[in-house]
PDB file of N, CA and C in Angstrom:
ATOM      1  N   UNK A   1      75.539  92.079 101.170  1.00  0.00           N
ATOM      2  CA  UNK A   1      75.553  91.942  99.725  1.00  0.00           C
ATOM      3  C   UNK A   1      76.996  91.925  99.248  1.00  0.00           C
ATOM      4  N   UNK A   2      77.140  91.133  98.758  1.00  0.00           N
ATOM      5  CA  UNK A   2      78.882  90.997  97.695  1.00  0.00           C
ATOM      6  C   UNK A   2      78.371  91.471  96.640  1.00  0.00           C
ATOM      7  N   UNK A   3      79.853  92.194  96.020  1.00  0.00           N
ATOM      8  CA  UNK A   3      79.688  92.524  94.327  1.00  0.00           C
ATOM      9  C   UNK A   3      81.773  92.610  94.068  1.00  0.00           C
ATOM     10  N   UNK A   4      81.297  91.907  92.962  1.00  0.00           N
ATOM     11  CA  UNK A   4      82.189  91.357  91.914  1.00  0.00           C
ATOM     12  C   UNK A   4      82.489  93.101  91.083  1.00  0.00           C
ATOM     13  N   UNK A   5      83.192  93.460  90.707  1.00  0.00           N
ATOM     14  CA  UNK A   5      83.578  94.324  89.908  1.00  0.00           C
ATOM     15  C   UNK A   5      84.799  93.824  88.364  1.00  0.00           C
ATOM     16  N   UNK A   6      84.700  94.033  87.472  1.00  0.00           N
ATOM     17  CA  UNK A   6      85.056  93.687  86.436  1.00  0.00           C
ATOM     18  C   UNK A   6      86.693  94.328  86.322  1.00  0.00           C
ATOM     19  N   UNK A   7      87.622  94.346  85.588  1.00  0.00           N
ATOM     20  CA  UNK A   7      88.872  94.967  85.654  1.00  0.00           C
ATOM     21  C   UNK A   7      89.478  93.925  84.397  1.00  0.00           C
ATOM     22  N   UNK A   8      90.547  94.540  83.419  1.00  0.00           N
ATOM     23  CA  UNK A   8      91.326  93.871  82.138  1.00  0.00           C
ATOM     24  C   UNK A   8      92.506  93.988  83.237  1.00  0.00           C
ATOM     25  N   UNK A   9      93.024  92.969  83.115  1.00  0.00           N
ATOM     26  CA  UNK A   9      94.370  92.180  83.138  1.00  0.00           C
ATOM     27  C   UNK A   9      95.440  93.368  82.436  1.00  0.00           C
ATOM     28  N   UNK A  10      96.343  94.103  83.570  1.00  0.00           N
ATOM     29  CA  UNK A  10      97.301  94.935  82.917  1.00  0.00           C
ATOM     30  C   UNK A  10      98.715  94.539  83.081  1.00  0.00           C
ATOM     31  N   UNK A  11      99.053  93.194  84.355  1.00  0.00           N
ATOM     32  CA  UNK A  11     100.397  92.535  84.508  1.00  0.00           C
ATOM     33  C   UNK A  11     100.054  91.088  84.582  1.00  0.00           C
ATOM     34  N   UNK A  12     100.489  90.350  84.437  1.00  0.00           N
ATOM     35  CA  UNK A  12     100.025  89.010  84.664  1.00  0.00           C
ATOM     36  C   UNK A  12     101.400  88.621  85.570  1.00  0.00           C
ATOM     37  N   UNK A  13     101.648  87.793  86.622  1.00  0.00           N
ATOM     38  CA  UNK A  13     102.761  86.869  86.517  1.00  0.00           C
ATOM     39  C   UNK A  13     102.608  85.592  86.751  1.00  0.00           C
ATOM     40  N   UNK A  14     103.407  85.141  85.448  1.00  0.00           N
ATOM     41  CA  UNK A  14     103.101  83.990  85.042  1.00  0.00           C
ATOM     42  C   UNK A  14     104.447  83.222  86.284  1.00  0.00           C
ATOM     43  N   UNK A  15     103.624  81.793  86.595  1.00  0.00           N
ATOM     44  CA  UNK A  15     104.070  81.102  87.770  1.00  0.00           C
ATOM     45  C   UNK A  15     103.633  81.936  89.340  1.00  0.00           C
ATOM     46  N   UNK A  16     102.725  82.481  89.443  1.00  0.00           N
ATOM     47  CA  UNK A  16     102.672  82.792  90.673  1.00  0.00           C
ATOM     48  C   UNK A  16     101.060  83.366  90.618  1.00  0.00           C
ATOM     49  N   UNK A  17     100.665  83.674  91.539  1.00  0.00           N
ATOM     50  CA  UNK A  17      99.078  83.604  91.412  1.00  0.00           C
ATOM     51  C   UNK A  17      98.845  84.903  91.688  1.00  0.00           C
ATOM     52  N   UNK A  18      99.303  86.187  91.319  1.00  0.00           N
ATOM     53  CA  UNK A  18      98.187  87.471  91.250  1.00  0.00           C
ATOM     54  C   UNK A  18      98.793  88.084  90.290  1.00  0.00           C
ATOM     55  N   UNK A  19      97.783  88.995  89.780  1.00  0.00           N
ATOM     56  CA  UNK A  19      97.987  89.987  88.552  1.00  0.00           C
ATOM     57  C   UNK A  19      97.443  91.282  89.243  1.00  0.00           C
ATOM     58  N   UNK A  20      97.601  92.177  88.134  1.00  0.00           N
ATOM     59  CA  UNK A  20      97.456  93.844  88.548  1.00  0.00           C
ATOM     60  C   UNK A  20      96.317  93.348  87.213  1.00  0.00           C
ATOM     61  N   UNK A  21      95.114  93.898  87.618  1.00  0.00           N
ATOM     62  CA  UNK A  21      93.737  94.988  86.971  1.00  0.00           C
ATOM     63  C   UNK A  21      93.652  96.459  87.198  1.00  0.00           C
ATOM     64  N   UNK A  22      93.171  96.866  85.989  1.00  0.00           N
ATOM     65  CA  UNK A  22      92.713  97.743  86.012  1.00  0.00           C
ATOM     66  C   UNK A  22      90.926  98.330  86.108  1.00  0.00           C
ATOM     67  N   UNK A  23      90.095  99.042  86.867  1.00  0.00           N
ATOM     68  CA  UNK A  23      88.809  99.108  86.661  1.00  0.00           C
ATOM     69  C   UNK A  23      88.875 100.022  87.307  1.00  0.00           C
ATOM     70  N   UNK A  24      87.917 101.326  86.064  1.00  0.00           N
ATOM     71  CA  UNK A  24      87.252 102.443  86.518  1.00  0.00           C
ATOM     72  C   UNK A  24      88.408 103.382  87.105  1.00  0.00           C
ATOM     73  N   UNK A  25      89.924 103.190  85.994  1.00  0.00           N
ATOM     74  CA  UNK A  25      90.809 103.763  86.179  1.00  0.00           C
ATOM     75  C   UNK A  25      92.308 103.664  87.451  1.00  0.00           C
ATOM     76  N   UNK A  26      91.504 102.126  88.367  1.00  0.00           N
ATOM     77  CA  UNK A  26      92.494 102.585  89.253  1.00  0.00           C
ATOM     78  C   UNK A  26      92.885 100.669  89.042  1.00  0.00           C
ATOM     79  N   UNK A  27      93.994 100.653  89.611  1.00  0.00           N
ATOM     80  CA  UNK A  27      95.135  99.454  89.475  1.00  0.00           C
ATOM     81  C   UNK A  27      94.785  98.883  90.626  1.00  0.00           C
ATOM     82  N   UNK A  28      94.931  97.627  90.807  1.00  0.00           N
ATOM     83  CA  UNK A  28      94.823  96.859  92.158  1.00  0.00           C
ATOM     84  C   UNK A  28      95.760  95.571  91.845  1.00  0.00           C
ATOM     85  N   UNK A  29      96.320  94.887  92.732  1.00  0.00           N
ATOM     86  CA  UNK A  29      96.843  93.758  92.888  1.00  0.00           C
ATOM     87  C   UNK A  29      96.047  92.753  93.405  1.00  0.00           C
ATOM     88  N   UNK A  30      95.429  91.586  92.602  1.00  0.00           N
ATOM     89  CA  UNK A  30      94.778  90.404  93.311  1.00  0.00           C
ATOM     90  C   UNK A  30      95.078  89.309  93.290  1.00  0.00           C
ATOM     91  N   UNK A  31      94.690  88.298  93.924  1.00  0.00           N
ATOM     92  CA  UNK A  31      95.082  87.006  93.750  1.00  0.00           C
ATOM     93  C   UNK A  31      94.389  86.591  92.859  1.00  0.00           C
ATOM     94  N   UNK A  32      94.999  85.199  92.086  1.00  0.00           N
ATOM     95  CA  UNK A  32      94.434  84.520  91.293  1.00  0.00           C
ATOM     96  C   UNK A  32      94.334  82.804  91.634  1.00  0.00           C
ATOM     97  N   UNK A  33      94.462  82.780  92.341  1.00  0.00           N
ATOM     98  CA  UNK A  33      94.248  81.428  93.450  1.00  0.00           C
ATOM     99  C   UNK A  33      93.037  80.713  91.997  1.00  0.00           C
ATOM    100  N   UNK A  34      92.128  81.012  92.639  1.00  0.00           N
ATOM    101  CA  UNK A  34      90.548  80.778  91.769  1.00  0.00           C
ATOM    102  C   UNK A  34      90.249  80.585  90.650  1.00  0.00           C
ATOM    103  N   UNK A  35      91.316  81.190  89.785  1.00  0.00           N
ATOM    104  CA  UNK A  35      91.040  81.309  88.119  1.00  0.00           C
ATOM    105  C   UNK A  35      92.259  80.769  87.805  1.00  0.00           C
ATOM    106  N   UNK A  36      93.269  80.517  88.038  1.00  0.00           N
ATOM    107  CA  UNK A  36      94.527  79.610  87.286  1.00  0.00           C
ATOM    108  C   UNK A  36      95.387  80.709  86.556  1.00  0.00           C
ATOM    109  N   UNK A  37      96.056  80.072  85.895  1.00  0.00           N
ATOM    110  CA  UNK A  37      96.704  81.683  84.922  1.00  0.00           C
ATOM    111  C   UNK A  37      96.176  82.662  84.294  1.00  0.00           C
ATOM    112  N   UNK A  38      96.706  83.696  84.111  1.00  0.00           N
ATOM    113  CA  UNK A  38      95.783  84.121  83.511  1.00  0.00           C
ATOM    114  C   UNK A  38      97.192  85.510  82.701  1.00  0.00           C
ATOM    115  N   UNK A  39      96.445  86.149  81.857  1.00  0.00           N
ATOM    116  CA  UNK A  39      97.007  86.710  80.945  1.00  0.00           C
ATOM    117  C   UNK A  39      97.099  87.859  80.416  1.00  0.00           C
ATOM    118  N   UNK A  40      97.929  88.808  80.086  1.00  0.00           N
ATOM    119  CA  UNK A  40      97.212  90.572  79.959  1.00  0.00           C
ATOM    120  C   UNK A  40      96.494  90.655  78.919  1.00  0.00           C
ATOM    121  N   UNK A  41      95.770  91.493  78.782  1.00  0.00           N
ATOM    122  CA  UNK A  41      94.537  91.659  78.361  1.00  0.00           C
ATOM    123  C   UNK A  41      92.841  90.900  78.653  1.00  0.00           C
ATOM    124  N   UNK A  42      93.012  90.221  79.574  1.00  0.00           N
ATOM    125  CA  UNK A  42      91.734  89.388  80.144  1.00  0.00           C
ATOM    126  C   UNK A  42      90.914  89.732  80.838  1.00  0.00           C
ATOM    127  N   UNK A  43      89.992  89.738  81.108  1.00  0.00           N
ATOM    128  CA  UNK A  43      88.655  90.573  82.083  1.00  0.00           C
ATOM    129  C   UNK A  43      88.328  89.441  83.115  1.00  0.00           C
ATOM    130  N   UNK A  44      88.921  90.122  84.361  1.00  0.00           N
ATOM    131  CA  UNK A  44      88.546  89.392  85.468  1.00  0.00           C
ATOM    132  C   UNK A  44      87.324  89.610  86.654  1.00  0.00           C
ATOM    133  N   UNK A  45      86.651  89.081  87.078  1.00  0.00           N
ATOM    134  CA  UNK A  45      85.414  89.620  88.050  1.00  0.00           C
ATOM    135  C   UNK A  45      86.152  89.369  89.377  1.00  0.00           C
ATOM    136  N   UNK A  46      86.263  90.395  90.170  1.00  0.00           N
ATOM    137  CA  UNK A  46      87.268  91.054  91.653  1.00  0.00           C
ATOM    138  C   UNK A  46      86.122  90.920  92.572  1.00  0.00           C
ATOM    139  N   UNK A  47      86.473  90.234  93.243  1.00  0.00           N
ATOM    140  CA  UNK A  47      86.118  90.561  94.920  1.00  0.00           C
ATOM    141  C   UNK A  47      86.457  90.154  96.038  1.00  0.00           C
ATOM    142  N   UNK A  48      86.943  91.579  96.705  1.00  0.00           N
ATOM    143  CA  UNK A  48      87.383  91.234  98.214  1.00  0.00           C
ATOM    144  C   UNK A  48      88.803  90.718  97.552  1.00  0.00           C
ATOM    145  N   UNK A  49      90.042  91.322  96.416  1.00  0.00           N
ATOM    146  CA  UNK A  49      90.819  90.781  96.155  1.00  0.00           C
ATOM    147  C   UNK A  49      91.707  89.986  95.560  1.00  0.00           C
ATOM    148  N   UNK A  50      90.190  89.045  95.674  1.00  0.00           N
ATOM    149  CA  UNK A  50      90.775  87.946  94.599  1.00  0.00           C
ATOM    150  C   UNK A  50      89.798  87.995  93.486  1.00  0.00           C
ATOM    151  N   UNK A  51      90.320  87.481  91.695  1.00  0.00           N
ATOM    152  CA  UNK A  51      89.467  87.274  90.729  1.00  0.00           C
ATOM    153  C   UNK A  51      88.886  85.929  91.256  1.00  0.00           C
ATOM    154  N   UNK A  52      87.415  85.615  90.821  1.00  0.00           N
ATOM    155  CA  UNK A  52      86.685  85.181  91.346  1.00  0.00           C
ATOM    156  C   UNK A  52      86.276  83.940  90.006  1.00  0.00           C
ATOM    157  N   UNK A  53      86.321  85.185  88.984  1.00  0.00           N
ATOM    158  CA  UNK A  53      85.825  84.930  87.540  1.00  0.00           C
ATOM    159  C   UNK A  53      86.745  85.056  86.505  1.00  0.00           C
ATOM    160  N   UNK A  54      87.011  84.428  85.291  1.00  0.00           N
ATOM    161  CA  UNK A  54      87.361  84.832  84.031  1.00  0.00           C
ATOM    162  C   UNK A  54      86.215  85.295  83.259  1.00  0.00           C
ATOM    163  N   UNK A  55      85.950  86.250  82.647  1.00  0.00           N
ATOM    164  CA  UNK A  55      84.711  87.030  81.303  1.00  0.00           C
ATOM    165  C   UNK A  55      85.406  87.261  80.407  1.00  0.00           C
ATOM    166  N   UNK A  56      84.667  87.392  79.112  1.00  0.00           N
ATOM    167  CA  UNK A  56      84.951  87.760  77.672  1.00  0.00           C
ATOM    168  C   UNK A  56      84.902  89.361  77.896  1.00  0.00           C
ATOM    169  N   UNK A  57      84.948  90.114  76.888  1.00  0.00           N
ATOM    170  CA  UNK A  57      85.103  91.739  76.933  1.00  0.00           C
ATOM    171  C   UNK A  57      83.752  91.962  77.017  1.00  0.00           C
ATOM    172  N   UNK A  58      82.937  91.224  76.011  1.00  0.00           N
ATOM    173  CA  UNK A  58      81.022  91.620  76.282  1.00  0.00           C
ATOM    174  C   UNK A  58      80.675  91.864  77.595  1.00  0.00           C
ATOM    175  N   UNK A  59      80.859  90.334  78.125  1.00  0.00           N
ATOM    176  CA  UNK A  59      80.448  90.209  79.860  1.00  0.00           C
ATOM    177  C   UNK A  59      81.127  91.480  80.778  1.00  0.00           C
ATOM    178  N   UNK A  60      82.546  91.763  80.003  1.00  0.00           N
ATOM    179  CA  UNK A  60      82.757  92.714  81.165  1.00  0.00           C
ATOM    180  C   UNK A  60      82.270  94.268  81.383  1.00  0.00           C
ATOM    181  N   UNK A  61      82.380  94.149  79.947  1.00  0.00           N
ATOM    182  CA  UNK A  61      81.389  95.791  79.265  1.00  0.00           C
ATOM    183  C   UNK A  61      80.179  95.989  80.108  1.00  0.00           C
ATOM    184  N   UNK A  62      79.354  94.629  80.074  1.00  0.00           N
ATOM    185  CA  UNK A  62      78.040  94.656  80.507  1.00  0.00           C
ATOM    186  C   UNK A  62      77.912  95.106  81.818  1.00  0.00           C
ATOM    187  N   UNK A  63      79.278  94.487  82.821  1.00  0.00           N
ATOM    188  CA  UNK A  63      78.669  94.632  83.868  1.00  0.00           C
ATOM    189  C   UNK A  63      79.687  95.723  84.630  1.00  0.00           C
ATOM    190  N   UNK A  64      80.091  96.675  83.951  1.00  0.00           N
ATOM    191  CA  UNK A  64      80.518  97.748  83.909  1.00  0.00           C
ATOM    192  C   UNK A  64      79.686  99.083  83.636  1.00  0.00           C
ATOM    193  N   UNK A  65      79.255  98.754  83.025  1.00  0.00           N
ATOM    194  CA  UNK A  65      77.719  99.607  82.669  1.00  0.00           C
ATOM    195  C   UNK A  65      76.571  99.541  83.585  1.00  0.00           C
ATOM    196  N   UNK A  66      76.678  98.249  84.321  1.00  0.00           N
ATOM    197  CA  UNK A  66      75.238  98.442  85.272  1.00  0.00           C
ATOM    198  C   UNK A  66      76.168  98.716  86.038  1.00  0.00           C
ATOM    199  N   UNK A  67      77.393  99.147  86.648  1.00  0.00           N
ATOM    200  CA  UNK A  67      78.051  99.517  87.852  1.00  0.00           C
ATOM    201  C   UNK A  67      78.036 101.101  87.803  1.00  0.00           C
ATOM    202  N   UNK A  68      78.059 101.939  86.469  1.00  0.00           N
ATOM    203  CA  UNK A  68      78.569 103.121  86.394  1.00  0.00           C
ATOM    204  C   UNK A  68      76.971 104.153  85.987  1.00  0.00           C
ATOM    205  N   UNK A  69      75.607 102.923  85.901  1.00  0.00           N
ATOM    206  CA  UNK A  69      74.220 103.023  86.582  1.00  0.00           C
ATOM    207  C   UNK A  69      74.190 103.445  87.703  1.00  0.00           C
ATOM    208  N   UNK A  70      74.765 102.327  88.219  1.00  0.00           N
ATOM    209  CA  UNK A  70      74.680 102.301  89.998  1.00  0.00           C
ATOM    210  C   UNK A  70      75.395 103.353  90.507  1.00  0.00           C
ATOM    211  N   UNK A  71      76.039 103.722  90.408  1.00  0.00           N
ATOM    212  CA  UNK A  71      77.268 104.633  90.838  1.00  0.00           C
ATOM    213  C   UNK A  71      76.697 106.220  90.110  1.00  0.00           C
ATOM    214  N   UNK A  72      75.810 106.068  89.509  1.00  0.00           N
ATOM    215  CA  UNK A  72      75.849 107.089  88.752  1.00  0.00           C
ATOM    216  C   UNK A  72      74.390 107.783  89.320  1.00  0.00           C
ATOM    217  N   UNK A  73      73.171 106.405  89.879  1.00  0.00           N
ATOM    218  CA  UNK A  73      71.997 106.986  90.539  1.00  0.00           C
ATOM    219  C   UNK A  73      71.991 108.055  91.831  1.00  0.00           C
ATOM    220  N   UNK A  74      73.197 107.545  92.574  1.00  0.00           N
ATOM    221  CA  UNK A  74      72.788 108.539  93.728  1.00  0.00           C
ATOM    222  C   UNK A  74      71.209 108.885  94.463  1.00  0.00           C
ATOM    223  N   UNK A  75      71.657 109.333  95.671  1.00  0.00           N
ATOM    224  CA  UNK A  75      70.240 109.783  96.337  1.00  0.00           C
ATOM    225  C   UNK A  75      69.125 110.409  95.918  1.00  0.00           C
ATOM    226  N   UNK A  76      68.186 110.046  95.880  1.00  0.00           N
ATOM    227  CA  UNK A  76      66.928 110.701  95.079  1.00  0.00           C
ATOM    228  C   UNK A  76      66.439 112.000  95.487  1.00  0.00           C
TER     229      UNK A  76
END
């Protein structure tokens, strides 16, 4: 199973292909190969590294919320 995780755009650099996100408090460096430029403040969908996706703030809210579900069910 793959999963995409959501993260806002906290460095961008412009001319070169990765930015720093932030999600669920922690910073990562990814590529942006996939999505083209991109810009601080933007919500990107992460996986395995690279943004995969560009989202609006709704989309990313949303699927931040079914992650912190998931994360939040634990063993029965």
């Amino acid at each position: 199973m793959c999963l995409a995780v959501p993260g806002r755009v906290v460095e961008a650099s412009p001319g070169e292909s990765w930015a720093v996100v932030e999600s669920f408090g922690l910073r990562l460096q990814v590529g942006t190969q996939l999505v083209g430029e991109v810009k601080t403040g933007e919500y990107l969908m992460v996986h395995a590294g690279y943004a995969i996706e560009k989202v609006d703030l709704l989309e990313a809210g949303k699927q931040m919320r079914i992650l912190e579900e998931l994360l939040g069910a634990g063993p029965g």
